[in-house]
Protein backbone atom coordinates (compact mmCIF):
# COMPACT_ATOMS: atom_id res chain seq x y z
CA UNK A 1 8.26 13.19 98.69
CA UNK A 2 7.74 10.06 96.73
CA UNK A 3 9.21 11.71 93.48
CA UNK A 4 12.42 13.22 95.34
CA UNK A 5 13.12 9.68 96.68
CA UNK A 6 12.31 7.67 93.26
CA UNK A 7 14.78 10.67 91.58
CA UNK A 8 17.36 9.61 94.47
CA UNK A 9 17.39 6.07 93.90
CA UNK A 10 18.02 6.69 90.02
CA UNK A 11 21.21 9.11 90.86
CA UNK A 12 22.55 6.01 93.61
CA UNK A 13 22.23 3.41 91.05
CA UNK A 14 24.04 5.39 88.52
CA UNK A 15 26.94 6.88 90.91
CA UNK A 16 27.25 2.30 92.05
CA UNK A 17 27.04 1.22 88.15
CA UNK A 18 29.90 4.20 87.98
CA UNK A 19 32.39 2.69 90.58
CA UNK A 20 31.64 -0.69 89.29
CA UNK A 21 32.79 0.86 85.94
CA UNK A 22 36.24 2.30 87.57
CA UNK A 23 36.42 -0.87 89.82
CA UNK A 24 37.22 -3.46 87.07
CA UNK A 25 39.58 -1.28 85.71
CA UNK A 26 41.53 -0.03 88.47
CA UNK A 27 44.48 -1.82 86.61
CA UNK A 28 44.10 1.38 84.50
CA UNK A 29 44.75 5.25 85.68
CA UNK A 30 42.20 6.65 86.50
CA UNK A 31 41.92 9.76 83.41
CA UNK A 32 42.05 6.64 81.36
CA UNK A 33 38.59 4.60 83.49
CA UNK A 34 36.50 7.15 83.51
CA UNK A 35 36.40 7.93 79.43
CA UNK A 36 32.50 6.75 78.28
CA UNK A 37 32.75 3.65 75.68
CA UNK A 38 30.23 5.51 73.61
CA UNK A 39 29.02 9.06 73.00
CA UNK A 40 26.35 9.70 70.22
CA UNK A 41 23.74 12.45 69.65
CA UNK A 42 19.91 11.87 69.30
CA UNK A 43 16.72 14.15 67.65
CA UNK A 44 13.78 14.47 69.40
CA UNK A 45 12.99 11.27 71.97
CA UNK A 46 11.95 13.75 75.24
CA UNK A 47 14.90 14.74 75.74
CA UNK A 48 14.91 17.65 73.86
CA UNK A 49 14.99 19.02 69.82
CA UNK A 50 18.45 17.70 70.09
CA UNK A 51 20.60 16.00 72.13
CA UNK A 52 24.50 15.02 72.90
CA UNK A 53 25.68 12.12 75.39
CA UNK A 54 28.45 9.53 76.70
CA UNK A 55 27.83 6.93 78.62
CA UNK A 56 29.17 3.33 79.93
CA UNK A 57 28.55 0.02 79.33
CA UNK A 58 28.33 -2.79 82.04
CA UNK A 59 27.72 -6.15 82.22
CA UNK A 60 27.98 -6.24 78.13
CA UNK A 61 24.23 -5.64 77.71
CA UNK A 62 23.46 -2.48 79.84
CA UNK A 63 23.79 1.07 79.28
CA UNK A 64 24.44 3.98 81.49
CA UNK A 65 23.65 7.40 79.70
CA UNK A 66 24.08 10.90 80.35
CA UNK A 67 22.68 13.45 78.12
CA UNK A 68 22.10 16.83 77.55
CA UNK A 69 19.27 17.88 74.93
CA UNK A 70 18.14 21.86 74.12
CA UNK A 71 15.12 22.85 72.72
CA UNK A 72 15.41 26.19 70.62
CA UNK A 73 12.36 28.87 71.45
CA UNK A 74 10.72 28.34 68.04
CA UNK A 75 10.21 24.85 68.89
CA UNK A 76 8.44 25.60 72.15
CA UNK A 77 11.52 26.19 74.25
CA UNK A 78 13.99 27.46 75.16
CA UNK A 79 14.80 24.60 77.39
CA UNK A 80 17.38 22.96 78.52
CA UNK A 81 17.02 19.03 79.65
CA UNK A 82 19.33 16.76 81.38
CA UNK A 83 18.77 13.31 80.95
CA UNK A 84 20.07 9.93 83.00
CA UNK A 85 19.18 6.65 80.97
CA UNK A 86 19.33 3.12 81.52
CA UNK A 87 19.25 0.34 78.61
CA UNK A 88 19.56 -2.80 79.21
CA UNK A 89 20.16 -4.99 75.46
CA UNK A 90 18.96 -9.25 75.94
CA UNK A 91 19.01 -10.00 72.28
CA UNK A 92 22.45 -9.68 69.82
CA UNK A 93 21.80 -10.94 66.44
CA UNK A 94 24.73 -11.16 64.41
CA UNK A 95 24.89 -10.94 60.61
CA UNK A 96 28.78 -11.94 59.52
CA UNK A 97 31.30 -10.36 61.52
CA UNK A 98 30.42 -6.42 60.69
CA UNK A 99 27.06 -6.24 61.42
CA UNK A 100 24.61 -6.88 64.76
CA UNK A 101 21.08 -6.04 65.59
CA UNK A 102 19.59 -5.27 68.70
CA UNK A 103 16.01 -5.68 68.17
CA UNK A 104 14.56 -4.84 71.53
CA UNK A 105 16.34 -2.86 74.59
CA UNK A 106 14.20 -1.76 77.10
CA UNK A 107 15.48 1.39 79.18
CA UNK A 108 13.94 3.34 81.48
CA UNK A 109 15.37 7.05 82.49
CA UNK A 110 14.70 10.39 84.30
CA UNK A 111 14.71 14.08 82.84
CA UNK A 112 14.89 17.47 84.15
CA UNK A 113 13.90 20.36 82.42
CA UNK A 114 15.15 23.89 83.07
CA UNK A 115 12.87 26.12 82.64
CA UNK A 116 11.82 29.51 84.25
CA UNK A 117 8.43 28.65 84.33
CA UNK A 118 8.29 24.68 85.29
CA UNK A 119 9.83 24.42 89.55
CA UNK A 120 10.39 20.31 90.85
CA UNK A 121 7.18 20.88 92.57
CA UNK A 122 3.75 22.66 93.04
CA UNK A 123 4.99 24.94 95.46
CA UNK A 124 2.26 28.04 94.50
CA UNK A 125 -0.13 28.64 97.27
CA UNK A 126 -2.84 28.18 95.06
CA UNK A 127 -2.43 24.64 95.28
CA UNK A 128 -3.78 22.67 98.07
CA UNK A 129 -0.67 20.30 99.11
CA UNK A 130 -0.07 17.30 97.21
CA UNK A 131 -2.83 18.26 94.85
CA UNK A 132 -0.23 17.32 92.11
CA UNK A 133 1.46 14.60 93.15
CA UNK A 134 3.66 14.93 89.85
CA UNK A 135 6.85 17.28 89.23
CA UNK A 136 6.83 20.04 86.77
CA UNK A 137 9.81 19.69 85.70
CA UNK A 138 10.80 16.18 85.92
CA UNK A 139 9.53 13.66 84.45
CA UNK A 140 10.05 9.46 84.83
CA UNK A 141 9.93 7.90 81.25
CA UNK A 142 9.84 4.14 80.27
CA UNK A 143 10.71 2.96 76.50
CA UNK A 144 12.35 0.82 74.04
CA UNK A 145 15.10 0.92 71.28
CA UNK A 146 15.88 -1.01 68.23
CA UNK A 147 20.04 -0.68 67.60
CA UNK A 148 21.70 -1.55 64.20
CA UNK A 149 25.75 -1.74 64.93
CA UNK A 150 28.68 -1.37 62.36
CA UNK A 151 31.70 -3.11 63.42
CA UNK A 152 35.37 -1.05 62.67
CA UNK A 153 37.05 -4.63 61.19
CA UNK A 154 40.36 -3.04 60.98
CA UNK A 155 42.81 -2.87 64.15
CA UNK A 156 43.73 0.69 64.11
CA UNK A 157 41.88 3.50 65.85
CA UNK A 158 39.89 4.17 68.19
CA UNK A 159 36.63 3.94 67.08
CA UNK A 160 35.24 0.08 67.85
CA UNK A 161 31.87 0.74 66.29
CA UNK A 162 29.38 3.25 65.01
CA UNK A 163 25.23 2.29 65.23
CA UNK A 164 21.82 3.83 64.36
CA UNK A 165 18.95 3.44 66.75
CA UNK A 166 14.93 4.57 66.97
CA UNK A 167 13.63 4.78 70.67
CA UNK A 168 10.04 4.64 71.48
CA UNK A 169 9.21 6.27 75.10
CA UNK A 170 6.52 7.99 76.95
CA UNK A 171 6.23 9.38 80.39
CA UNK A 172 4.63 9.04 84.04
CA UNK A 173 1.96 11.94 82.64
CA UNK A 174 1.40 10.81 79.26
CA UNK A 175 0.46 7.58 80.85
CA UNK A 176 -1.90 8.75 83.60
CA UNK A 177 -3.72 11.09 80.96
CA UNK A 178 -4.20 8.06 78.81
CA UNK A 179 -5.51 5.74 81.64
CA UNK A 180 -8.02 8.34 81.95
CA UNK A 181 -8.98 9.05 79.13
CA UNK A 182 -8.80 5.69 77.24
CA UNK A 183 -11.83 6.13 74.95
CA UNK A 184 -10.29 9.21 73.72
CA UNK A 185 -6.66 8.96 73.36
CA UNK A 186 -5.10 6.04 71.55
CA UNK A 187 -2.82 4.26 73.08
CA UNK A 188 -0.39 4.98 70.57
CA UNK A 189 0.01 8.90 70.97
CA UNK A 190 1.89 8.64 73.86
CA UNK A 191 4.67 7.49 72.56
CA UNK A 192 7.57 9.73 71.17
CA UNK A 193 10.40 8.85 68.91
CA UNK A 194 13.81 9.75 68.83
CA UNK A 195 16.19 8.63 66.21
CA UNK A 196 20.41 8.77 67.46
CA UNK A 197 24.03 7.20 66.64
CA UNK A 198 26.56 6.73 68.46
CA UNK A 199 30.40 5.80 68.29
CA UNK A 200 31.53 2.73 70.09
CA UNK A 201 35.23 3.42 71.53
CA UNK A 202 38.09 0.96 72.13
């Protein structure tokens, strides 16, 4: 199915930018190439109430993430949600030597929710095949981030930088419900927001 395949594409890319990321330093053991250069931890953003990562950096301006969000029962869960992002970051402004702004990063990324109730597919007999064309439980999202980054100016430690973003995303469902329904549903609404930091490592 066309989902399965777009899903599969997403997990090559990542497992490539990965080896690229252990490639370039090979000079290095191995327990020491495959430690993220940032983790962080996000609220809200569709990918759940809350939400803990790592990822990589490559190329200096793109991100690889990996996160894994909850969402408690009283807050429509319970549900657990993995998440793979990409985020790729054209503009650095810097202010001084301490500060830089990333206005705009777009990113796109997949989630998967676990969930007793939501299966990858309509698989109930009730369904004519492919009368969903969609997954339950995953969904394809597209967005964009604003990133404000403290620089560590001293020498010692390990921690290189720490930064506060807000993401803006929706989803492959939020957007076909508002391209038919355009008179109803502003545009607007089907966007979420997520607000995270994250630590910069050495």
């Amino acid at each position: 199915m066309q989902k399965q395949s777009n899903f599969k594409y997403l997990f090559i890319l990542s497992i490539l930018m990965l080896g690229y990321n252990t490639g370039i330093m090979a000079q290095k053991p191995l327990s020491e190439a495959i430690i993220p250069d940032f983790a962080g931890i996000q609220y809200a953003g569709s990918i759940g109430h809350l939400s803990v990562g790592a990822g990589y950096t490559f190329f200096k301006r793109t991100n690889l993430n990996f996160n894994y969000g909850y969402i408690p029962e009283k807050k429509g869960g319970r549900m657990h949600i993995l998440a793979l992002k990409f985020e790729y970051k054209p503009f650095r402004i810097p202010i001084g030597k301490a500060i830089e702004i990333h206005p705009f990063n777009p990113g796109v990324f997949a989630t998967y929710t676990f969930q007793k109730n939501l299966t990858f597919g309509f698989d109930s007999p009730q369904y004519p095949k492919d009368y969903y064309f969609w997954s339950e439980a995953l969904r394809k999202h597209i967005g964009a981030s604003s990133e404000i980054k403290l620089i560590n100016q001293r020498t010692e430690g390990k921690i290189k930088a720490l930064s506060l973003y807000i993401e803006a995303n929706t989803n492959d469902i939020y957007m076909i419900s508002w391209f038919e329904n355009r008179t109803t549903i502003p545009f607007t609404q089907i966007f979420k927001l997520g607000y995270g930091l994250r630590l910069y490592f050495e």
